[in-house]
C-alpha atoms as a PDB file:
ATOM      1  CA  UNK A   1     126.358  77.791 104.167  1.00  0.00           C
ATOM      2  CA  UNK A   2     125.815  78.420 100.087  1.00  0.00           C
ATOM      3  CA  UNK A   3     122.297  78.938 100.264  1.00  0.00           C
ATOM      4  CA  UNK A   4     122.202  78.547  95.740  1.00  0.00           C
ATOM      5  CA  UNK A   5     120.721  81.941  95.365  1.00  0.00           C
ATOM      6  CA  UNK A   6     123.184  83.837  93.657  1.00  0.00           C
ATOM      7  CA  UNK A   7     121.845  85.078  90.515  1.00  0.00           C
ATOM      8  CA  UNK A   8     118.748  83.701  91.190  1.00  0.00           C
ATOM      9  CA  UNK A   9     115.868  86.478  90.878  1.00  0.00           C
ATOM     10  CA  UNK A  10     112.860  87.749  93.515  1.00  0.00           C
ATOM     11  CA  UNK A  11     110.195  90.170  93.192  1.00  0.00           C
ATOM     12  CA  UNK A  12     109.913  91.710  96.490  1.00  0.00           C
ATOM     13  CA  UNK A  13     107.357  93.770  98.121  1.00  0.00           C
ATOM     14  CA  UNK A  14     107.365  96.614 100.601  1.00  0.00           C
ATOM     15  CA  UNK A  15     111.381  96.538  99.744  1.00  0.00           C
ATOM     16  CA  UNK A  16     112.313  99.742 101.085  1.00  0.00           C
ATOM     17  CA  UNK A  17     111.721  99.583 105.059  1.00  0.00           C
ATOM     18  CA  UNK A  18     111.170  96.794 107.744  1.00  0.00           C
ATOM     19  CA  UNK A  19     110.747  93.121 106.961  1.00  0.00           C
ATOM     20  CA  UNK A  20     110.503  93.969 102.984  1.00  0.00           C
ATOM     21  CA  UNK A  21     114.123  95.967 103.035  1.00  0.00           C
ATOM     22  CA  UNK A  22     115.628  93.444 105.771  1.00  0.00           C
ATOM     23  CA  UNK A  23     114.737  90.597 103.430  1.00  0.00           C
ATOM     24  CA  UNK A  24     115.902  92.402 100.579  1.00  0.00           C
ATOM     25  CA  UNK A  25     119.266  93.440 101.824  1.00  0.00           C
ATOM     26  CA  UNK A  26     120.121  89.616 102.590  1.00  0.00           C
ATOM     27  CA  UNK A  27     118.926  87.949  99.165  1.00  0.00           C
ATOM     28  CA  UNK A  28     121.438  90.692  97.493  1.00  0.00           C
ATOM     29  CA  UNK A  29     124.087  89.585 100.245  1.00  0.00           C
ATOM     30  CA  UNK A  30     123.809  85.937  99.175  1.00  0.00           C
ATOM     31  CA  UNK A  31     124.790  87.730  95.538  1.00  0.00           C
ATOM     32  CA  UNK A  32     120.778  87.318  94.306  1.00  0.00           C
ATOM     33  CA  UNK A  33     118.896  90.157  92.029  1.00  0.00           C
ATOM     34  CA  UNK A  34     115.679  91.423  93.056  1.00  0.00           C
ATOM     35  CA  UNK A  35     113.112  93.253  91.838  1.00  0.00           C
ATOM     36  CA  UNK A  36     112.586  95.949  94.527  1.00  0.00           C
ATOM     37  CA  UNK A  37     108.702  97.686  94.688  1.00  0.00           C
ATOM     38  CA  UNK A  38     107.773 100.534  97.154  1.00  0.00           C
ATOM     39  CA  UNK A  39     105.537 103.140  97.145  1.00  0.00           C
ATOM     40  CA  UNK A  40     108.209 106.135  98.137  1.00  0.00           C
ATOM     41  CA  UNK A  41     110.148 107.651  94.950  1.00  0.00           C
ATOM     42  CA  UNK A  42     113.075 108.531  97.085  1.00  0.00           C
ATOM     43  CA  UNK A  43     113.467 105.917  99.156  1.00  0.00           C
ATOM     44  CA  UNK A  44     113.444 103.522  96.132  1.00  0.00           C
ATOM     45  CA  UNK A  45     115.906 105.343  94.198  1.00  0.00           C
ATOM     46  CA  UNK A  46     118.454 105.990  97.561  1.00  0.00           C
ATOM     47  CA  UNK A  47     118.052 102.165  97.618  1.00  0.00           C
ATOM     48  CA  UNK A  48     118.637 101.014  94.203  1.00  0.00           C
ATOM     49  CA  UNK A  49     121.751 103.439  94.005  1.00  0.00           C
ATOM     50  CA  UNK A  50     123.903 101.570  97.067  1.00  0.00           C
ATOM     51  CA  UNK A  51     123.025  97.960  94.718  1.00  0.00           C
ATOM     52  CA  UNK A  52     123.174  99.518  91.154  1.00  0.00           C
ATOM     53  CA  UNK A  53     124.159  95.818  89.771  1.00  0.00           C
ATOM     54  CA  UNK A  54     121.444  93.642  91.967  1.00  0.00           C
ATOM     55  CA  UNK A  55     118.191  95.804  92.014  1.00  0.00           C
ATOM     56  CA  UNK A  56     115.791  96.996  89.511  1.00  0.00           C
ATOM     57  CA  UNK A  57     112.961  98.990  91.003  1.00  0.00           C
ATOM     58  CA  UNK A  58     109.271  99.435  90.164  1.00  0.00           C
ATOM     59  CA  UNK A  59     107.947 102.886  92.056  1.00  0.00           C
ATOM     60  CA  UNK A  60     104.037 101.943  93.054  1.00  0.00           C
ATOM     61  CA  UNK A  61     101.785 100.315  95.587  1.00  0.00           C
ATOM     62  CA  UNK A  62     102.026  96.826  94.782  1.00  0.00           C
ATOM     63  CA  UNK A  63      98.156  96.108  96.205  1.00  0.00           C
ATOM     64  CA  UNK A  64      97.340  98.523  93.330  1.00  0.00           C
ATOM     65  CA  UNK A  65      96.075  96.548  90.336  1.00  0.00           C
ATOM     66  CA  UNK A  66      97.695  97.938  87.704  1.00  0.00           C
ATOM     67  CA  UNK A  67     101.096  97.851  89.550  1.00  0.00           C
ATOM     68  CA  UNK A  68     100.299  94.358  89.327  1.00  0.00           C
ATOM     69  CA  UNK A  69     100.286  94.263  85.729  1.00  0.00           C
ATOM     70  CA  UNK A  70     103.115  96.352  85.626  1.00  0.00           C
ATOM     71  CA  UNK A  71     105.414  93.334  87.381  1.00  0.00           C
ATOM     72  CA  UNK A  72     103.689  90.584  85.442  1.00  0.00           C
ATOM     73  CA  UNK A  73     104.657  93.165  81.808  1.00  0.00           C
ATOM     74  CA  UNK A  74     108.057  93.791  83.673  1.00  0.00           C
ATOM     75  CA  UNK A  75     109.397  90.183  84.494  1.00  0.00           C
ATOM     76  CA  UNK A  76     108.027  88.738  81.472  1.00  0.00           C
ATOM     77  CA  UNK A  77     109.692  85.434  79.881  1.00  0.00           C
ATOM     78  CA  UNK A  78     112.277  85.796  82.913  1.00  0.00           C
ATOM     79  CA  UNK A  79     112.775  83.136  85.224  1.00  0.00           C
ATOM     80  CA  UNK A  80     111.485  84.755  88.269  1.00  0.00           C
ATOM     81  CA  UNK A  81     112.543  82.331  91.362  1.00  0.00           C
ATOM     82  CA  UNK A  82     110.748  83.409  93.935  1.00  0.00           C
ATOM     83  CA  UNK A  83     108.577  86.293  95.793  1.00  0.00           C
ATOM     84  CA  UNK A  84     108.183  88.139  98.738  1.00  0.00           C
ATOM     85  CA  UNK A  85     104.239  88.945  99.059  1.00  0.00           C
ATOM     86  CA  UNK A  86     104.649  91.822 101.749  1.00  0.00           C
ATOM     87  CA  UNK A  87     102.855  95.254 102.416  1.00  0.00           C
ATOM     88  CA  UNK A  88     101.336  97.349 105.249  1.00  0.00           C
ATOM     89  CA  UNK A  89      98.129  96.455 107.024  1.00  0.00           C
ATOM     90  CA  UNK A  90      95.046  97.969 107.554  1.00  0.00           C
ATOM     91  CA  UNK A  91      94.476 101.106 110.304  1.00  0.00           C
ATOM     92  CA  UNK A  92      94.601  99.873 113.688  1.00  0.00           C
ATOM     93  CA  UNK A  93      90.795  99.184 115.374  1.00  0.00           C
ATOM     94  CA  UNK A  94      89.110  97.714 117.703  1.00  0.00           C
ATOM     95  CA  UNK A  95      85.276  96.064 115.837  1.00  0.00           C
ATOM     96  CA  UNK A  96      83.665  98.416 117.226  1.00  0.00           C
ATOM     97  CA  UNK A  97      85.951 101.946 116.205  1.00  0.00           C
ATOM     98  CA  UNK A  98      85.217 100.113 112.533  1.00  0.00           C
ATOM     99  CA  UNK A  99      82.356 101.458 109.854  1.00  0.00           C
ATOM    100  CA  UNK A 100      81.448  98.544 106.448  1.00  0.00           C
ATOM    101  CA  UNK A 101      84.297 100.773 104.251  1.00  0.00           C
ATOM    102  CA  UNK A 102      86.671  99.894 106.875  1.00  0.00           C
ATOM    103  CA  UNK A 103      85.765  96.237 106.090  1.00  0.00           C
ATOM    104  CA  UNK A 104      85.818  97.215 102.296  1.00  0.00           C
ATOM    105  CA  UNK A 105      89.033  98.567 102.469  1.00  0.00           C
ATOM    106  CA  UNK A 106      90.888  96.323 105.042  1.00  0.00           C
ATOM    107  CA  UNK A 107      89.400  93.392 102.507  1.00  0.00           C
ATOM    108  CA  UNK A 108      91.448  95.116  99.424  1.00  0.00           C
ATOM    109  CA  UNK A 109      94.564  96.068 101.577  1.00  0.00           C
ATOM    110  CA  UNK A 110      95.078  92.799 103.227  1.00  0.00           C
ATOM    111  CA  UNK A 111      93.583  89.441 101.104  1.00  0.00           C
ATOM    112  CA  UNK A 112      92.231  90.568  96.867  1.00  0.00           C
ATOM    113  CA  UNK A 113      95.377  91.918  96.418  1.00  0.00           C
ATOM    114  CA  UNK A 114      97.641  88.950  97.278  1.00  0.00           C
ATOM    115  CA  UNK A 115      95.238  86.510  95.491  1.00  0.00           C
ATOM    116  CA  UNK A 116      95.548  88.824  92.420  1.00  0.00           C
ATOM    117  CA  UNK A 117      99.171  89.073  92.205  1.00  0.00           C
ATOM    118  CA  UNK A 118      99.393  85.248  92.966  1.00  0.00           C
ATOM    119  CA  UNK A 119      96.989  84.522  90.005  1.00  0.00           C
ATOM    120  CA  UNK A 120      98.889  86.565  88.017  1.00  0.00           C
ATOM    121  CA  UNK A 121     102.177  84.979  88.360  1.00  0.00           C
ATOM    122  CA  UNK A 122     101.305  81.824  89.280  1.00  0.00           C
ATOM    123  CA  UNK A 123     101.810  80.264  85.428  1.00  0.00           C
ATOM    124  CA  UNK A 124     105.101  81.409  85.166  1.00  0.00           C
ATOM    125  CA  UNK A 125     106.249  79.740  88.190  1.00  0.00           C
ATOM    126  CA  UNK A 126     104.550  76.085  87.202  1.00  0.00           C
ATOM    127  CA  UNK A 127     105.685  76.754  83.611  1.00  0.00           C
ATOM    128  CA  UNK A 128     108.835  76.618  85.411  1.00  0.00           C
ATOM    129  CA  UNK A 129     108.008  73.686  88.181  1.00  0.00           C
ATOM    130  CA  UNK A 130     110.220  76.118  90.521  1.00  0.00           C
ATOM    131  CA  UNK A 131     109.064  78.775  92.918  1.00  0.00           C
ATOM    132  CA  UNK A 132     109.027  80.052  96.212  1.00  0.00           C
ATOM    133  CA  UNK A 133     106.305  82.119  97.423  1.00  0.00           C
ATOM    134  CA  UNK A 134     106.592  83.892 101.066  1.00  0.00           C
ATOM    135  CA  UNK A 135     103.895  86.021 102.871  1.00  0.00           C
ATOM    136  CA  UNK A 136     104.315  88.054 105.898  1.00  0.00           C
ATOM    137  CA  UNK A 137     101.739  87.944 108.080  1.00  0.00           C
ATOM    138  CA  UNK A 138     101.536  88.468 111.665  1.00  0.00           C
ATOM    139  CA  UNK A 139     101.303  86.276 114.593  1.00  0.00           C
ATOM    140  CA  UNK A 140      97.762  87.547 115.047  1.00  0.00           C
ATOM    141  CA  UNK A 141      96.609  84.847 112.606  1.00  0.00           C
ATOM    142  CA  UNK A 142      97.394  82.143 115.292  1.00  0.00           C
ATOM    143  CA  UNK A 143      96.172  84.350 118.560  1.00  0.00           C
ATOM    144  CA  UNK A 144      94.218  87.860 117.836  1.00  0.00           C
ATOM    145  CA  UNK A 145      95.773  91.135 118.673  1.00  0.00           C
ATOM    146  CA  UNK A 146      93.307  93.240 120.426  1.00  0.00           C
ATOM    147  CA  UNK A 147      93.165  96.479 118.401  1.00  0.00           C
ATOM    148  CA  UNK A 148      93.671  94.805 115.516  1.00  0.00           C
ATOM    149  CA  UNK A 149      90.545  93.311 114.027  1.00  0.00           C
ATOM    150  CA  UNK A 150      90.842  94.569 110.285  1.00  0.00           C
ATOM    151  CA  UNK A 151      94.426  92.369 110.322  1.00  0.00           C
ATOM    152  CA  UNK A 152      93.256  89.949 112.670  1.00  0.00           C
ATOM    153  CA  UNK A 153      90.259  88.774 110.680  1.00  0.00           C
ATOM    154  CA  UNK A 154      92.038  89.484 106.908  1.00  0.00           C
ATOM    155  CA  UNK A 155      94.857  87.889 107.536  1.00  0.00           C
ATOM    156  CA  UNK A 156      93.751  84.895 108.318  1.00  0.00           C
ATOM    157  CA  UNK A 157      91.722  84.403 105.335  1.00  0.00           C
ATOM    158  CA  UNK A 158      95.038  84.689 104.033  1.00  0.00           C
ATOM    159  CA  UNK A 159      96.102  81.620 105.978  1.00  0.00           C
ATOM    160  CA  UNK A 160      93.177  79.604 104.347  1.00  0.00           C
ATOM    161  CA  UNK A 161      94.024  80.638 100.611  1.00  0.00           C
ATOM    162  CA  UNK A 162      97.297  79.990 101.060  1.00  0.00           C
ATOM    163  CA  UNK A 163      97.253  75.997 102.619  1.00  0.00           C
ATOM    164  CA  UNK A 164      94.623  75.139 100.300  1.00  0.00           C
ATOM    165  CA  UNK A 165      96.953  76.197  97.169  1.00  0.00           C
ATOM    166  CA  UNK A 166     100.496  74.822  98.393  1.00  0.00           C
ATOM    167  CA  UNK A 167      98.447  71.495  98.650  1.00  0.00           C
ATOM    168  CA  UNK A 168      97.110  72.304  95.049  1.00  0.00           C
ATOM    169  CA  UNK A 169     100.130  72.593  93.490  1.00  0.00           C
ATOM    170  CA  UNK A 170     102.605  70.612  95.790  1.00  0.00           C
ATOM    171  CA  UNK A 171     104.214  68.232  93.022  1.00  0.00           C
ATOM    172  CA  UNK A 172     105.410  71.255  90.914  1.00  0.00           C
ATOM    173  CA  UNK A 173     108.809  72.844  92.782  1.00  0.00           C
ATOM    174  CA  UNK A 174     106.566  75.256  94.014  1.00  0.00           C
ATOM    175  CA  UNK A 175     106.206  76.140  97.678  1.00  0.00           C
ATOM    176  CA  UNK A 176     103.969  78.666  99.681  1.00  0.00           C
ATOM    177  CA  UNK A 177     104.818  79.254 103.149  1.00  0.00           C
ATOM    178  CA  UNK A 178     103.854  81.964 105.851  1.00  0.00           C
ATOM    179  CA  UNK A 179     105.739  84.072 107.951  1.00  0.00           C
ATOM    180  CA  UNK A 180     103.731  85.213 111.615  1.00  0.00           C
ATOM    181  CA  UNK A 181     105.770  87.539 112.984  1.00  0.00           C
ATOM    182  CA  UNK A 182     105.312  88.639 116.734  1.00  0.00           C
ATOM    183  CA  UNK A 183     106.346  91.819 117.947  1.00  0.00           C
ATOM    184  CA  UNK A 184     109.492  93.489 115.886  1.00  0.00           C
ATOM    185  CA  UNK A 185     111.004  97.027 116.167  1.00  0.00           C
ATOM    186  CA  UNK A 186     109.462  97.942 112.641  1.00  0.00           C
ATOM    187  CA  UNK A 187     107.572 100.800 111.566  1.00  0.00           C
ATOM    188  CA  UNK A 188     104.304  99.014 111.517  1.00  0.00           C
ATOM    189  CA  UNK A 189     104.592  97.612 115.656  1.00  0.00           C
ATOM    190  CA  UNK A 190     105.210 101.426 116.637  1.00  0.00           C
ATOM    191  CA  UNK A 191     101.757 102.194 115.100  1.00  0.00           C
ATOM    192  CA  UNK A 192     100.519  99.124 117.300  1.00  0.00           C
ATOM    193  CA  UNK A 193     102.561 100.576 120.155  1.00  0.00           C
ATOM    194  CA  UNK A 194     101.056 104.000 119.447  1.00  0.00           C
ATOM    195  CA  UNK A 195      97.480 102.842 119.498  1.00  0.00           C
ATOM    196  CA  UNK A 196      97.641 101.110 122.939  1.00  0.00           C
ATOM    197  CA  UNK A 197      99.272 104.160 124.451  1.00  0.00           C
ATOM    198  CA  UNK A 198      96.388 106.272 123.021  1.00  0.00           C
ATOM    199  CA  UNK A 199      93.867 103.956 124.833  1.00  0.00           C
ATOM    200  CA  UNK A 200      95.628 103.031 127.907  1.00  0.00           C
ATOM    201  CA  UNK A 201      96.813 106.444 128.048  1.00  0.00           C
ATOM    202  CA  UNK A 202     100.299 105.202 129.382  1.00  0.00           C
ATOM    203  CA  UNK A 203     103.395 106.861 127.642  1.00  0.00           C
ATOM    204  CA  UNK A 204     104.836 104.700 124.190  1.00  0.00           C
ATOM    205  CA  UNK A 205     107.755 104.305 126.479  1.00  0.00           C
ATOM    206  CA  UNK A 206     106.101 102.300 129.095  1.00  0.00           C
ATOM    207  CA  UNK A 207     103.609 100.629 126.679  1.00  0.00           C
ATOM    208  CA  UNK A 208     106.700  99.130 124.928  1.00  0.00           C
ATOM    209  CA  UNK A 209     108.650  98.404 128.392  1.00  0.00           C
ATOM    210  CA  UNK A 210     105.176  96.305 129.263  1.00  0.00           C
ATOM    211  CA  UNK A 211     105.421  94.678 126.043  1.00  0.00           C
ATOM    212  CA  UNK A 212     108.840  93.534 125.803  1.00  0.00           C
ATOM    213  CA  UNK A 213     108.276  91.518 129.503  1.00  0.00           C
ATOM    214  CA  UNK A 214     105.452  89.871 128.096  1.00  0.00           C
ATOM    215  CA  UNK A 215     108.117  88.432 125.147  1.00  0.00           C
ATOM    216  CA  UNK A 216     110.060  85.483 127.062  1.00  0.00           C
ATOM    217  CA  UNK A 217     113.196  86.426 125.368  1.00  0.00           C
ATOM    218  CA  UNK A 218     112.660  90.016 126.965  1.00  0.00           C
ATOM    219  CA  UNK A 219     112.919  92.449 123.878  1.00  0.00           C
ATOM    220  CA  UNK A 220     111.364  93.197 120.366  1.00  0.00           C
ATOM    221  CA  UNK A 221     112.763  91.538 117.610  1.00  0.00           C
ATOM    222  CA  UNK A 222     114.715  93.090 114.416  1.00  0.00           C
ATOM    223  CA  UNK A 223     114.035  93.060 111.295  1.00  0.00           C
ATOM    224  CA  UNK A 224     117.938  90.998 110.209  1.00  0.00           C
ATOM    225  CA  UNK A 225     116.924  88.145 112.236  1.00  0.00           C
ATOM    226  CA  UNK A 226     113.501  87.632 110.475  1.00  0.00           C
ATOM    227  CA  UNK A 227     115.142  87.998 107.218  1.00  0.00           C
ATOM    228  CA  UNK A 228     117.483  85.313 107.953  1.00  0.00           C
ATOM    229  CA  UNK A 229     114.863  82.699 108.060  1.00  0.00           C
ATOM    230  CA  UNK A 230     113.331  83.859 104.732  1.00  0.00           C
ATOM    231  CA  UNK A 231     116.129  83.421 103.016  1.00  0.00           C
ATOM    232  CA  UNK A 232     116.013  80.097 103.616  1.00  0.00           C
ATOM    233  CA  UNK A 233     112.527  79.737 103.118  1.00  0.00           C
ATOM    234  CA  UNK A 234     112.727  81.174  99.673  1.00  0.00           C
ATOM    235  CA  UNK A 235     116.200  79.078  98.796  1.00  0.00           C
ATOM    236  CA  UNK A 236     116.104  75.445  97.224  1.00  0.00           C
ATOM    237  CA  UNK A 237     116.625  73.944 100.336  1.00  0.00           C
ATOM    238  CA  UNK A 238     113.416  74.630 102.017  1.00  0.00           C
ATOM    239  CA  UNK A 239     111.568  72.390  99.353  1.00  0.00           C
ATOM    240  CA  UNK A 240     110.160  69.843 101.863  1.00  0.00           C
ATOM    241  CA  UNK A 241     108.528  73.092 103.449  1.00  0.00           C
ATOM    242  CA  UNK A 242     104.700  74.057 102.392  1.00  0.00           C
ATOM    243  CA  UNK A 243     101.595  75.498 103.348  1.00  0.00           C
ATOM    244  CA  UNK A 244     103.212  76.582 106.604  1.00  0.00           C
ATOM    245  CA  UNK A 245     102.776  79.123 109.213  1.00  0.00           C
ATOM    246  CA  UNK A 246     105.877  79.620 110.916  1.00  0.00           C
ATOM    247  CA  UNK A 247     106.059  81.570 114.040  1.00  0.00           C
ATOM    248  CA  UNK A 248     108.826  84.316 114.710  1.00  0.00           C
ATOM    249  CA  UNK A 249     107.637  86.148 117.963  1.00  0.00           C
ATOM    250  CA  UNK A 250     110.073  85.442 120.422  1.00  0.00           C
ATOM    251  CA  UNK A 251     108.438  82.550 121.971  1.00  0.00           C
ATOM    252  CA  UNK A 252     105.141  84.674 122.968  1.00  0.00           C
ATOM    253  CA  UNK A 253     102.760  81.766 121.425  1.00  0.00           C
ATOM    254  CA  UNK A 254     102.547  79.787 124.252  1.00  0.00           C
ATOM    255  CA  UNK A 255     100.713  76.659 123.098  1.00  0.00           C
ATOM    256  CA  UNK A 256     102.585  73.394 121.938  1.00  0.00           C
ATOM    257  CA  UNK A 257     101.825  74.365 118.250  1.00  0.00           C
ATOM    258  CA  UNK A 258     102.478  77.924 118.133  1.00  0.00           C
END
């Protein structure tokens, strides 16, 4: 299926590992261009060299402010068709491990940053009546992850921004959906992994093996399977498709609107 995004061009966060690289590497095999940020120097440039032709890179943190204004200076009058609003989360906690900066910081790292860059590019895509705007999340915004309350409670502020605008701005091409992913063999779910072996004090090995039972499809996801919904998500066929929080866990949520 011709999914109408070649040529088309995506900003996309976090592009250099997990979701953010997986969703990256499939826009530029459906012949797309994307603007690529990551933090890591290297890793951008090893990346940008295997897709000379499809990727131009901005080296920074995109939660950073001024990287912020760096992408809004960078795409400038460029059509700029859609954008994958992706980046790490905060330490993993349990409320009471947590001090007030924690709660400063997980505020910054996980909701002001997303409304920023939103705000920021937000007139060029209703200048344009055409956009597509995709946040990973986690599945923790429809059922809490214990460990997690930093994400847990951040992330679903998130969830509230993001319905309220896609009903906003509805009539103008523009959609914002939300991507909850479940348990995925990325970087980030190791450091979940890690955690609960710390406090259970059970190997990772056996933490993960408990895990992957409690997923009725019996295994972690990857990264290439995730991607392949976004791409539709962020393609001109999903434009029925707003203001949703989609899912992709495997079939863990166990309620009839999960």
């Amino acid at each position: 299926m011709d999914l109408q995004l070649k040529n088309k061009l995506f900003l996309i966060g976090g592009a250099t590992a997990g979701f953010g690289n997986a969703i990256a590497r499939a826009l530029i095999s459906e012949g797309a261009k994307i603007i690529a940020v990551a933090r890591g120097a290297e890793a951008l440039g090893e990346f940008k060299s295997q897709f000379p032709e499809s990727i131009e890179a901005i080296n920074g943190d995109i939660t950073d402010p001024e990287i912020i204004r760096e992408i809004s200076a960078f795409t400038g009058d460029r059509r700029l068709d859609g954008m994958l609003v992706n980046a790490g989360g905060p330490p993993a906690k349990s409320f009471l491990e947590t001090t007030l900066e924690d709660w400063d910081l997980g505020y910054f790292s996980v909701l002001r940053w997303k409304i920023e860059l939103v705000k920021t590019l937000l007139p060029k895509f209703r200048a344009q009546q055409y956009g597509r705007i995709l946040f990973v999340e986690s599945i923790s915004v429809k059922q809490p992850i214990e460990n997690l309350v930093l994400s847990n409670a951040f992330r679903m502020a998130v969830v509230g921004f993001v319905k309220t605008l896609s009903d906003e701005i509805a009539k103008e091409g523009i959609t914002l959906n939300i991507m909850a992913p479940g348990y995925h063999d990325t970087h980030a779910v190791k450091r979940v992994l890690e955690k609960k072996s710390e406090l259970s004090r059970m190997s990772y090995q056996k933490v993960r093996e408990k895990i992957e039972k409690a997923i009725p499809v019996g295994r972690l996801g990857n990264p290439e399977e995730f991607a392949s919904l976004a791409l539709w998500l962020l393609s001109p066929y999903s434009g029925y498709i707003t203001g949703q929080t989609i899912s992709v866990d495997g079939g863990m949520m166990r309620g009839s609107f999960g």
